[in-house]
N, C-alpha and C. Protein backbone atom coordinates (compact mmCIF):
# COMPACT_ATOMS: atom_id res chain seq x y z
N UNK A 1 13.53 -35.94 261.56
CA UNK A 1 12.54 -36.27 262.57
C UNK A 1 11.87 -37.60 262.26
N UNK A 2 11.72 -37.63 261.01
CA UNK A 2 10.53 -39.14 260.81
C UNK A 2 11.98 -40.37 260.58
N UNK A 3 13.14 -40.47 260.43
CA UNK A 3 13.88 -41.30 260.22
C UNK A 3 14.00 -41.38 262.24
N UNK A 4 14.22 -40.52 263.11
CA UNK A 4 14.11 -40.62 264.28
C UNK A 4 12.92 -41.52 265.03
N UNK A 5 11.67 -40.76 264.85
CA UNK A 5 10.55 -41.47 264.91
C UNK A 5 10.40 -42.95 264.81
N UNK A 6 10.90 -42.95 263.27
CA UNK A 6 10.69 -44.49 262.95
C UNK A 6 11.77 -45.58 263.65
N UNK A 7 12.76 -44.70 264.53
CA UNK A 7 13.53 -45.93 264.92
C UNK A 7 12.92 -45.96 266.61
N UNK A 8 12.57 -45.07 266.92
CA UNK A 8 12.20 -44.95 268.46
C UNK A 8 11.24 -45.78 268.57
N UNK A 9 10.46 -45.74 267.43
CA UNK A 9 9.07 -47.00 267.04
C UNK A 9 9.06 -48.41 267.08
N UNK A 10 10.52 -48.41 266.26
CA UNK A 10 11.31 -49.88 266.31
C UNK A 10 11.44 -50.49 267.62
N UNK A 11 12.30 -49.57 268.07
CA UNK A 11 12.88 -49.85 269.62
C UNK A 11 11.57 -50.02 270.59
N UNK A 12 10.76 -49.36 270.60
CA UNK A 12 9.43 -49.27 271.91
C UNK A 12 8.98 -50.71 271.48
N UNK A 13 8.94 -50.79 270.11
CA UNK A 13 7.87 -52.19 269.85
C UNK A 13 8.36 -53.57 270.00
N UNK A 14 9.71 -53.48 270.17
CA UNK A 14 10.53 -54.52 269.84
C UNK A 14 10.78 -54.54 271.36
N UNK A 15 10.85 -53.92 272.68
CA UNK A 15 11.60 -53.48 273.78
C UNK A 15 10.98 -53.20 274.99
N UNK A 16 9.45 -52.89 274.23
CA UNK A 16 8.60 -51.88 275.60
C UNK A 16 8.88 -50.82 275.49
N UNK A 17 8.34 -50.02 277.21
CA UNK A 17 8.73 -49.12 277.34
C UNK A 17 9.89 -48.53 278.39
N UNK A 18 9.62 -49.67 279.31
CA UNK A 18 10.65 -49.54 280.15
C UNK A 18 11.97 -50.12 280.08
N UNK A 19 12.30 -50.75 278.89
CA UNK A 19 13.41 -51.79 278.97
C UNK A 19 14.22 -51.11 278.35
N UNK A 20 14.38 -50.40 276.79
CA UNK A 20 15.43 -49.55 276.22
C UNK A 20 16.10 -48.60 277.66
N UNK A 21 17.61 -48.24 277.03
CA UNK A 21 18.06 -47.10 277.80
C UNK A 21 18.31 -46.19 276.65
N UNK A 22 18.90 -45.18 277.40
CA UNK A 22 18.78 -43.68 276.12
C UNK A 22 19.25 -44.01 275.40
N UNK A 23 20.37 -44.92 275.74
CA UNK A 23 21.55 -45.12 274.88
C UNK A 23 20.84 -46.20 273.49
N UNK A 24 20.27 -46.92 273.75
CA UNK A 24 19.66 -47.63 273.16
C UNK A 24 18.07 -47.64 272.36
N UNK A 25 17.96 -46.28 272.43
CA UNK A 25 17.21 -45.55 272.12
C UNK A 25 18.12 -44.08 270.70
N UNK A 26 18.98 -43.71 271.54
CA UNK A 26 19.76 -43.13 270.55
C UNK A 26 20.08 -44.05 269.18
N UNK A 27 20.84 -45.46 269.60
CA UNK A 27 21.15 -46.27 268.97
C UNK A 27 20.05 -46.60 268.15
N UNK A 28 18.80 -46.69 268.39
CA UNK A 28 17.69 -47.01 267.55
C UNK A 28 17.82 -45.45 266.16
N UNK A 29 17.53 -44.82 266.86
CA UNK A 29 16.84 -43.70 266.34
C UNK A 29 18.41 -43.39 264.98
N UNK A 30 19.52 -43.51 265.29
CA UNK A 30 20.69 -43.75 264.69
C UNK A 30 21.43 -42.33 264.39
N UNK A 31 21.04 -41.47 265.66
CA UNK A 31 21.63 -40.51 265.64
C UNK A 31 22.57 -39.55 266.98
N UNK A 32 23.05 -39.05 267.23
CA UNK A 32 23.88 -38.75 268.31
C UNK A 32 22.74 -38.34 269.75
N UNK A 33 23.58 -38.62 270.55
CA UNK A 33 22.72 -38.62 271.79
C UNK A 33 22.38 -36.26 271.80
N UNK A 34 22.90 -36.09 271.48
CA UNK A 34 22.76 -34.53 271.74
C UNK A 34 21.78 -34.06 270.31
N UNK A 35 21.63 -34.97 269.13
CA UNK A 35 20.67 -34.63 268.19
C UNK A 35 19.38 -35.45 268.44
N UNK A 36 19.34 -36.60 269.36
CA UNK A 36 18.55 -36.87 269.62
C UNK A 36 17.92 -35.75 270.83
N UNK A 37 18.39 -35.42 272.07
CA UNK A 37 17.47 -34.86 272.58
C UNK A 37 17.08 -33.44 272.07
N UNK A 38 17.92 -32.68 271.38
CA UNK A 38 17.30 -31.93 270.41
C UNK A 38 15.71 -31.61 270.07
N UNK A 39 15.48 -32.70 269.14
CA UNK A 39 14.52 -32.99 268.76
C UNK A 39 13.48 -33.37 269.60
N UNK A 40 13.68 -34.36 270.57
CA UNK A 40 12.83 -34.80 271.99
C UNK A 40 13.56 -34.67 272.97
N UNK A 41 13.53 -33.88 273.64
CA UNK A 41 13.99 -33.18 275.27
C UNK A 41 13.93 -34.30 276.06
N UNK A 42 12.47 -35.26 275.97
CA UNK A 42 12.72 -35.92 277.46
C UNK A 42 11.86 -37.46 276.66
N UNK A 43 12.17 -38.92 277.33
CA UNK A 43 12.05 -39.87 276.90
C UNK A 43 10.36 -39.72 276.92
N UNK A 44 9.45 -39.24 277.48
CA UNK A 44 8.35 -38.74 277.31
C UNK A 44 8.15 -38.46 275.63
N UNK A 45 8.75 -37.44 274.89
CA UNK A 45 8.90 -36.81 273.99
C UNK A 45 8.65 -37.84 272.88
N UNK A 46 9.99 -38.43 273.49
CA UNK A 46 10.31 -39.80 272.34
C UNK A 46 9.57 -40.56 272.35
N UNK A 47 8.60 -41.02 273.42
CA UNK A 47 7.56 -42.04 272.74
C UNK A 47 6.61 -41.36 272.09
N UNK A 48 5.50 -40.17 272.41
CA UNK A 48 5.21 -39.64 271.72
C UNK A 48 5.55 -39.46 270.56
N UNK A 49 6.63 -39.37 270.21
CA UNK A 49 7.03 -39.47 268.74
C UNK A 49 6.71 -40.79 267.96
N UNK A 50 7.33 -41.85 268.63
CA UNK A 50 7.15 -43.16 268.14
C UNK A 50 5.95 -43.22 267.91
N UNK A 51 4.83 -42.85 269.03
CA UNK A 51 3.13 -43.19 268.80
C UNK A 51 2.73 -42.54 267.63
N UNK A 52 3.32 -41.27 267.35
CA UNK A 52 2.72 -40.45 266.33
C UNK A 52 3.14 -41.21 264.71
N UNK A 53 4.14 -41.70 264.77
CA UNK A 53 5.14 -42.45 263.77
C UNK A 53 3.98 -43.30 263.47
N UNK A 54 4.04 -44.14 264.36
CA UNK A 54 3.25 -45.24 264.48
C UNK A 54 1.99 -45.40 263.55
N UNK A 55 1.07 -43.90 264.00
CA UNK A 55 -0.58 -43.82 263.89
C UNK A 55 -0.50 -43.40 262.46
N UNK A 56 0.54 -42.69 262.12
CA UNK A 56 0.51 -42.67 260.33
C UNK A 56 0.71 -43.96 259.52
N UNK A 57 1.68 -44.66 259.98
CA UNK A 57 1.91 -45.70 259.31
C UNK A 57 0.98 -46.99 259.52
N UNK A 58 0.28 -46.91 260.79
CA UNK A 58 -0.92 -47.96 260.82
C UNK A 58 -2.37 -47.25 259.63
N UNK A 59 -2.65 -46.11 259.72
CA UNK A 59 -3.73 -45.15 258.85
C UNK A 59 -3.20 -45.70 257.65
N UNK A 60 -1.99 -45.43 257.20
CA UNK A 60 -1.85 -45.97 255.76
C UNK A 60 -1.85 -47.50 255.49
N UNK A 61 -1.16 -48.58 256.54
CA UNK A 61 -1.67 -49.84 255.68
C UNK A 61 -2.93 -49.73 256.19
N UNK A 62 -3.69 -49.38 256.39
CA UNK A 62 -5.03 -49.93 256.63
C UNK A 62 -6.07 -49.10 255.76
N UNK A 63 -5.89 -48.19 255.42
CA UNK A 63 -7.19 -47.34 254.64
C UNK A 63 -6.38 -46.64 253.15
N UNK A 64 -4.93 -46.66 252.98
CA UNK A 64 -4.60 -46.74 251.59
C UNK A 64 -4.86 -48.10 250.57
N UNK A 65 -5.74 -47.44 250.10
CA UNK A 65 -6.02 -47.96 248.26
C UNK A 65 -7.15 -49.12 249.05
N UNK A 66 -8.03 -48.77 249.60
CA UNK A 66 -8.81 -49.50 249.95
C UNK A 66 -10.07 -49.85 248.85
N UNK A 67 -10.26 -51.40 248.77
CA UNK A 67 -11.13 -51.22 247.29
C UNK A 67 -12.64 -50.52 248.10
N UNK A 68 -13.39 -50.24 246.74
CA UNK A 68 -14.44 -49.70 246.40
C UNK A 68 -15.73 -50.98 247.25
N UNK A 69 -16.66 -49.97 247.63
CA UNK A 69 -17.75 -51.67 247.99
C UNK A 69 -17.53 -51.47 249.57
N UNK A 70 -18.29 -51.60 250.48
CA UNK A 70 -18.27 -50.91 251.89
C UNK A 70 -18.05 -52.98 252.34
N UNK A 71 -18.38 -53.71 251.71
CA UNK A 71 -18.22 -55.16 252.09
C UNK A 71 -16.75 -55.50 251.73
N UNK A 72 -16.33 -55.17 250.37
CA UNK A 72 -15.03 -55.19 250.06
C UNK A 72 -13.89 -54.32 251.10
N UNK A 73 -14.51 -53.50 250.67
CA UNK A 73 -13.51 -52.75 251.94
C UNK A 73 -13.55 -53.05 253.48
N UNK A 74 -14.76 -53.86 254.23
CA UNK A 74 -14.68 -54.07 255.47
C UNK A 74 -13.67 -55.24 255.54
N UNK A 75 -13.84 -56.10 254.48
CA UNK A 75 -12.83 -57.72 254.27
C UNK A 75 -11.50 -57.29 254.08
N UNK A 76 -11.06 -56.19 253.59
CA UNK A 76 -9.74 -55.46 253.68
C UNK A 76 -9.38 -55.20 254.82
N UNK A 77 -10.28 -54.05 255.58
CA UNK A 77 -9.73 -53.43 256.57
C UNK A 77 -9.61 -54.47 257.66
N UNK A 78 -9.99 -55.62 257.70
CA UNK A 78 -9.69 -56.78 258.65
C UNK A 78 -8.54 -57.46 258.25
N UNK A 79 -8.78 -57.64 256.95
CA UNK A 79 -7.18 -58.65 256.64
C UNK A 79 -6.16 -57.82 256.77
N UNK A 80 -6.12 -56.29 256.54
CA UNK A 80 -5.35 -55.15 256.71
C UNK A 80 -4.25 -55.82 258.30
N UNK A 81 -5.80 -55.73 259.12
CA UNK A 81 -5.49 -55.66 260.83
C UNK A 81 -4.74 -56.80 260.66
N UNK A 82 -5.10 -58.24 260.02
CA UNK A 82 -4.42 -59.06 260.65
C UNK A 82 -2.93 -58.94 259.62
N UNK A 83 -2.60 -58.83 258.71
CA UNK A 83 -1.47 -58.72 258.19
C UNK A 83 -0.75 -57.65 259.28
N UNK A 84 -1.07 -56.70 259.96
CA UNK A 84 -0.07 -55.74 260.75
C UNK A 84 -0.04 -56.41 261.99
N UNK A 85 -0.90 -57.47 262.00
CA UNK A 85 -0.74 -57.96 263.73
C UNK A 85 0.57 -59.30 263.15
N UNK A 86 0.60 -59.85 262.18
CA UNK A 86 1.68 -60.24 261.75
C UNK A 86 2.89 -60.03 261.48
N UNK A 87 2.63 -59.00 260.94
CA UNK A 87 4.04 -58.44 260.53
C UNK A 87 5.21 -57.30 261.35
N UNK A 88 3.62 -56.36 262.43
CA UNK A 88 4.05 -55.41 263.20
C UNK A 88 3.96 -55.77 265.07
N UNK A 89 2.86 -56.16 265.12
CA UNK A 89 3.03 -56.14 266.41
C UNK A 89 3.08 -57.62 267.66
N UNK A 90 4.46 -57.63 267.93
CA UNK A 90 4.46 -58.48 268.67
C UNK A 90 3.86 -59.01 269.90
N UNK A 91 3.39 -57.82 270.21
CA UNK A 91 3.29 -57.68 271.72
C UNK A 91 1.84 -56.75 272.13
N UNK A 92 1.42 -57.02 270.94
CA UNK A 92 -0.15 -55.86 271.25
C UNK A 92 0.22 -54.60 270.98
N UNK A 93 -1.12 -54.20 271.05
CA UNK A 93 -1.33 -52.69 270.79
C UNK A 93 -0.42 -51.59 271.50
N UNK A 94 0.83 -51.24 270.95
CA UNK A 94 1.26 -50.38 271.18
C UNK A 94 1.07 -48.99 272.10
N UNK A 95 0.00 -48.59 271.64
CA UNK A 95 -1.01 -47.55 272.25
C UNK A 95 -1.19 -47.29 273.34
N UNK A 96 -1.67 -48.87 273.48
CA UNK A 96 -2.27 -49.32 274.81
C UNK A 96 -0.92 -49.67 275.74
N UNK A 97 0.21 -50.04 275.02
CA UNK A 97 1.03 -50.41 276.03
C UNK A 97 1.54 -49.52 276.82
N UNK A 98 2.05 -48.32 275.72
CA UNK A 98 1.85 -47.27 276.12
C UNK A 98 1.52 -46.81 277.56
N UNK A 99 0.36 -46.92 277.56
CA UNK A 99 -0.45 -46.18 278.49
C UNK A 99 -0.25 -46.76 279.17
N UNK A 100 -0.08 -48.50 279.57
CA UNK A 100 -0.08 -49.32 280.47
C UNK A 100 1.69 -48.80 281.37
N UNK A 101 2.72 -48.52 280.22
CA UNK A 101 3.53 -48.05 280.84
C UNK A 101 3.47 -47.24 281.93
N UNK A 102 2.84 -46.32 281.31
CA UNK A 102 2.97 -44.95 281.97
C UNK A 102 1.33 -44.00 282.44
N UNK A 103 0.39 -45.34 283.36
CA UNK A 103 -1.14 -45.16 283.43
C UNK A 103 -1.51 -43.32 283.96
N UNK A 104 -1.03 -42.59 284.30
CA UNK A 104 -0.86 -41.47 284.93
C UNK A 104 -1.18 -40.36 283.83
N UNK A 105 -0.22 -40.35 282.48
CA UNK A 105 0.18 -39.56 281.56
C UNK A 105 -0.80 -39.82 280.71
N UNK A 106 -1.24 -37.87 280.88
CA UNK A 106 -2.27 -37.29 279.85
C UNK A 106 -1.84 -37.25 278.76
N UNK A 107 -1.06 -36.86 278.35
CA UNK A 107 -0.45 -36.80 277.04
C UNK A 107 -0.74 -38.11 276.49
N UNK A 108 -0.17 -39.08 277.06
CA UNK A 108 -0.48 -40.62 276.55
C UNK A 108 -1.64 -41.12 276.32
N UNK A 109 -2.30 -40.88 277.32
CA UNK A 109 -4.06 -41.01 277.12
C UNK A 109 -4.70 -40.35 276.03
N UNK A 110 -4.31 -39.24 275.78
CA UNK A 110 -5.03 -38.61 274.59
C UNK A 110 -4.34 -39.21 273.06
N UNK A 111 -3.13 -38.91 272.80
CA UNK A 111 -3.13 -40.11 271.72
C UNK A 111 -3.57 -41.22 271.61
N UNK A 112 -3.94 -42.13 272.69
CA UNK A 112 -4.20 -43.22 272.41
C UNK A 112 -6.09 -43.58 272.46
N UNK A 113 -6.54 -42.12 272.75
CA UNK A 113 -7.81 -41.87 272.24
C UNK A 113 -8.10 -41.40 270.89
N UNK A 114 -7.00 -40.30 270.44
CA UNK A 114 -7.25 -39.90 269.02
C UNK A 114 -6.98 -41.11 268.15
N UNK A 115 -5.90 -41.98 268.45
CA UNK A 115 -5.69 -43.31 267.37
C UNK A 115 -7.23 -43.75 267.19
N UNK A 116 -7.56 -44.10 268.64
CA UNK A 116 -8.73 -44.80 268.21
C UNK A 116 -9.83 -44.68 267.48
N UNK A 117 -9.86 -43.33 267.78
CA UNK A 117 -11.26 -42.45 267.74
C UNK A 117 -10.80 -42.11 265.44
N UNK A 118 -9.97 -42.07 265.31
CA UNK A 118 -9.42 -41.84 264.04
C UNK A 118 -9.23 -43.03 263.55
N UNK A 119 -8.74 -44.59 263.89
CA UNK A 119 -9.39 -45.66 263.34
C UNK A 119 -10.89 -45.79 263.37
N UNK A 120 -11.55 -45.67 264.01
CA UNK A 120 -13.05 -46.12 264.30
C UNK A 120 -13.81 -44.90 263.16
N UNK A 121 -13.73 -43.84 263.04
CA UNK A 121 -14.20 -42.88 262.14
C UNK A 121 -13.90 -43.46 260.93
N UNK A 122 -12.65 -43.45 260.24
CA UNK A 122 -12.22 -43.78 259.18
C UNK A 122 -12.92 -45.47 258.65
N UNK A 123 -12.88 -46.35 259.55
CA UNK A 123 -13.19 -47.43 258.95
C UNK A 123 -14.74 -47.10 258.69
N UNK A 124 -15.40 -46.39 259.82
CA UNK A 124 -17.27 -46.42 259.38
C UNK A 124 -17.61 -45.75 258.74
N UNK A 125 -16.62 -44.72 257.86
CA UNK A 125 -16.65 -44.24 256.68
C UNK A 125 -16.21 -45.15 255.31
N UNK A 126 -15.31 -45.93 255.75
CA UNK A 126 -14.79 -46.78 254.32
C UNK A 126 -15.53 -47.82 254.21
N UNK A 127 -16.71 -48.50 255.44
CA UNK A 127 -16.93 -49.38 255.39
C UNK A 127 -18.82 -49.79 255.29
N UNK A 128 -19.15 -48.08 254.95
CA UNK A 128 -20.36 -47.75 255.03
C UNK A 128 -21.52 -47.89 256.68
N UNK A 129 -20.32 -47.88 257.59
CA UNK A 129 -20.94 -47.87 258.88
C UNK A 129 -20.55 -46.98 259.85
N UNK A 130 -20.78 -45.57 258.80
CA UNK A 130 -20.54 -44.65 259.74
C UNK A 130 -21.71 -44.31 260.67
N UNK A 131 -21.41 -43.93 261.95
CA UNK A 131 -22.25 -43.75 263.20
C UNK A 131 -22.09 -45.35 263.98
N UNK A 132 -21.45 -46.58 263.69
CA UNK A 132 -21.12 -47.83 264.28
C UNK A 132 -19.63 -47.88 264.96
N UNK A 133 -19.03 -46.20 264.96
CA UNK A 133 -18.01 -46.59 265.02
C UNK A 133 -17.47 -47.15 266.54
N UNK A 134 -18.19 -47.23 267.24
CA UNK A 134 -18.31 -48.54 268.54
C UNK A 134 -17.80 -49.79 268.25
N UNK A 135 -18.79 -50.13 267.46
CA UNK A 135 -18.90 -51.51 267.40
C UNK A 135 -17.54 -51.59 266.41
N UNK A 136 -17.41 -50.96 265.36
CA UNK A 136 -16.14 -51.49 264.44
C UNK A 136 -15.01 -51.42 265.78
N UNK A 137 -14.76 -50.23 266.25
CA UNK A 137 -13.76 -50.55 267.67
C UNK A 137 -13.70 -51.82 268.02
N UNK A 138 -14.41 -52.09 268.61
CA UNK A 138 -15.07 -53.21 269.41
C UNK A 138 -14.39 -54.49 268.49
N UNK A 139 -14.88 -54.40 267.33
CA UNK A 139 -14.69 -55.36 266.90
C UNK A 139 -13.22 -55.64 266.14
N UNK A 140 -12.06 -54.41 266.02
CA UNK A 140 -10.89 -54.46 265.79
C UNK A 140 -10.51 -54.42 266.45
N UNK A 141 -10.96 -54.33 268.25
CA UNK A 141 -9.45 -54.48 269.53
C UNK A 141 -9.90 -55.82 269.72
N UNK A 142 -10.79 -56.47 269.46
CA UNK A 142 -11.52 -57.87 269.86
C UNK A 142 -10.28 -58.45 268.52
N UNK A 143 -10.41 -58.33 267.22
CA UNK A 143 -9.30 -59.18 266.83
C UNK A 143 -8.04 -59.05 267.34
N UNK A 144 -7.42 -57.83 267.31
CA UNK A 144 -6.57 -57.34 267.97
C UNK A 144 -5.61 -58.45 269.11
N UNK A 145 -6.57 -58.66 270.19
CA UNK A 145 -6.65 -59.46 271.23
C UNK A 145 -6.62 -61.14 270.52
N UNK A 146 -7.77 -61.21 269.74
CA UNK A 146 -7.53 -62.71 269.64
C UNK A 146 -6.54 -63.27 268.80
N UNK A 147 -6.35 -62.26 267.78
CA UNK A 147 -5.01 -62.69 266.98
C UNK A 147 -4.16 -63.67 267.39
N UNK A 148 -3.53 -63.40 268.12
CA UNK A 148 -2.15 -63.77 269.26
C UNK A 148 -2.41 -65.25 269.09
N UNK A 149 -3.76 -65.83 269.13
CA UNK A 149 -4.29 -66.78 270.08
C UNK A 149 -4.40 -67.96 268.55
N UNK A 150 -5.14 -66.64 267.80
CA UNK A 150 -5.87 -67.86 266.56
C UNK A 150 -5.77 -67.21 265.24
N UNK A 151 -4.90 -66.25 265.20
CA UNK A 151 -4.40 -66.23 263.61
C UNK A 151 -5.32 -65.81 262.96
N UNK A 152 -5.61 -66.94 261.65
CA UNK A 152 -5.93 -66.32 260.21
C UNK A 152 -7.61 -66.25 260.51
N UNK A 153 -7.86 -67.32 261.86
CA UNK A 153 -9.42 -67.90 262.22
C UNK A 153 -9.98 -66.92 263.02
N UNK A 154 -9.06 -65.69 263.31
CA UNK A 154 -9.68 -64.38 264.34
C UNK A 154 -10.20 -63.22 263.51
N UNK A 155 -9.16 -63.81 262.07
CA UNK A 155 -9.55 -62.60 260.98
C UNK A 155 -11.08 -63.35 260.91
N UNK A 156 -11.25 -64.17 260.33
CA UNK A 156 -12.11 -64.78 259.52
C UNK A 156 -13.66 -64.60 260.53
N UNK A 157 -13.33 -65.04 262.00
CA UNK A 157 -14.79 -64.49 262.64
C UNK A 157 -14.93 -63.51 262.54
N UNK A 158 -13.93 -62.23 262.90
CA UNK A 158 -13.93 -60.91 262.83
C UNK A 158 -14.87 -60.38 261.31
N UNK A 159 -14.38 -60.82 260.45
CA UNK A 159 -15.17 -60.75 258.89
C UNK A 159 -16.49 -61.27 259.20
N UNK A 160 -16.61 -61.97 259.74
CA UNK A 160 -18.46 -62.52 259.97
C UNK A 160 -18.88 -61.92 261.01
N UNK A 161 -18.45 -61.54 262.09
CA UNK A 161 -19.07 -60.53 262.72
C UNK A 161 -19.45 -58.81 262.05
N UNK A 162 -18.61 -58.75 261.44
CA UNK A 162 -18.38 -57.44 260.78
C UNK A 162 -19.57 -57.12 259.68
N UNK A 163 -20.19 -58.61 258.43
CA UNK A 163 -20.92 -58.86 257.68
C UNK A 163 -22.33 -58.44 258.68
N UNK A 164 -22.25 -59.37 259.46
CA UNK A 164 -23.39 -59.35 260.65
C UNK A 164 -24.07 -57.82 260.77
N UNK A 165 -23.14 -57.31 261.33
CA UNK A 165 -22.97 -55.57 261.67
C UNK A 165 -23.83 -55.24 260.11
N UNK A 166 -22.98 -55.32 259.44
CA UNK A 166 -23.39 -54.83 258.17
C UNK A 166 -25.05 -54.75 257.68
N UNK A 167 -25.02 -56.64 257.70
CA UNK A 167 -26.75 -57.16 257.41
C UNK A 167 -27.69 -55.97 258.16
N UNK A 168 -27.50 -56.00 259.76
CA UNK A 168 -28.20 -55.39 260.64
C UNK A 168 -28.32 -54.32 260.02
N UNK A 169 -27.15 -52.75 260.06
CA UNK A 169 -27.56 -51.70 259.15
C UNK A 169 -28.85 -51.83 257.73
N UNK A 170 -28.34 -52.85 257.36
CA UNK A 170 -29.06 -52.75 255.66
C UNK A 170 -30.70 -53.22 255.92
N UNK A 171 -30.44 -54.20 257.00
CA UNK A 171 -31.81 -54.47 257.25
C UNK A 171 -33.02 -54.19 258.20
């Protein structure tokens, strides 16, 4: 299942959602078209899978071995974001594309509320701003977005907005 996952993940991110065919979807996933639907009955299934793939492997680079220090760790969990907006996502938030695919589907909508709602918890816990978890949102779909545009300089406001946030709590 997770060697499946992780290729359906490949394929959505690299492809969309509407552009793979099964076949090319099988071909991702690297297993026979009759063990693929097996496992996921209907291309519905399969992105769901991919999203779920996805939300583990974004949770871990971003909040494994996060240092100690709610300032240290907020300067992580940003450079975190921008190293995966580098390395992972071409094309934006997945999640969201998701949904943009397919605006109708509950199923879709609710994962792509629990991602959030499970980034935004987790960071205002690692980052000593728990009950902000708005604003940390806010302020990781805001890099998110500007990435694309300005790189290493979207991390770097993002980190001074984030400090900002911080000051305010402490003070």
């Amino acid at each position: 299942m997770i060697r499946i996952a992780a290729g359906l993940e490949r394929a959505f991110a690299a492809r969309g959602f509407a552009e793979p065919s099964v076949e090319d979807l099988r071909d991702a996933a690297g297993v026979s078209l009759r063990t693929l639907y097996k496992y996921m009955p209907s291309r519905a299934d399969m992105v769901l899978a991919a999203l779920e793939h996805r939300h583990a492997r974004y949770l871990a680079h971003l909040f494994d071995r996060l240092p100690d220090g709610p300032e240290a760790a907020l300067d992580a969990l940003l450079e975190r974001v921008g190293t995966w907006l580098a390395t992972e996502t071409a094309h934006g938030c997945l999640f969201h594309g998701a949904v943009a695919a397919d605006p109708g589907s509950v199923p879709l909508r609710e994962v792509l509320s629990r991602h959030k709602a499970e980034v935004a918890h987790r960071a205002g816990e690692a980052t000593g701003l728990a009950g902000r978890e708005i604003e940390l949102l806010v302020l990781m779909e805001g890099l998110t977005q500007a990435w694309s545009l300005h790189t290493d300089a979207a991390v770097i406001s993002a980190k001074r907005l984030g400090h900002g946030l911080r000051s305010r709590e402490a003070g």
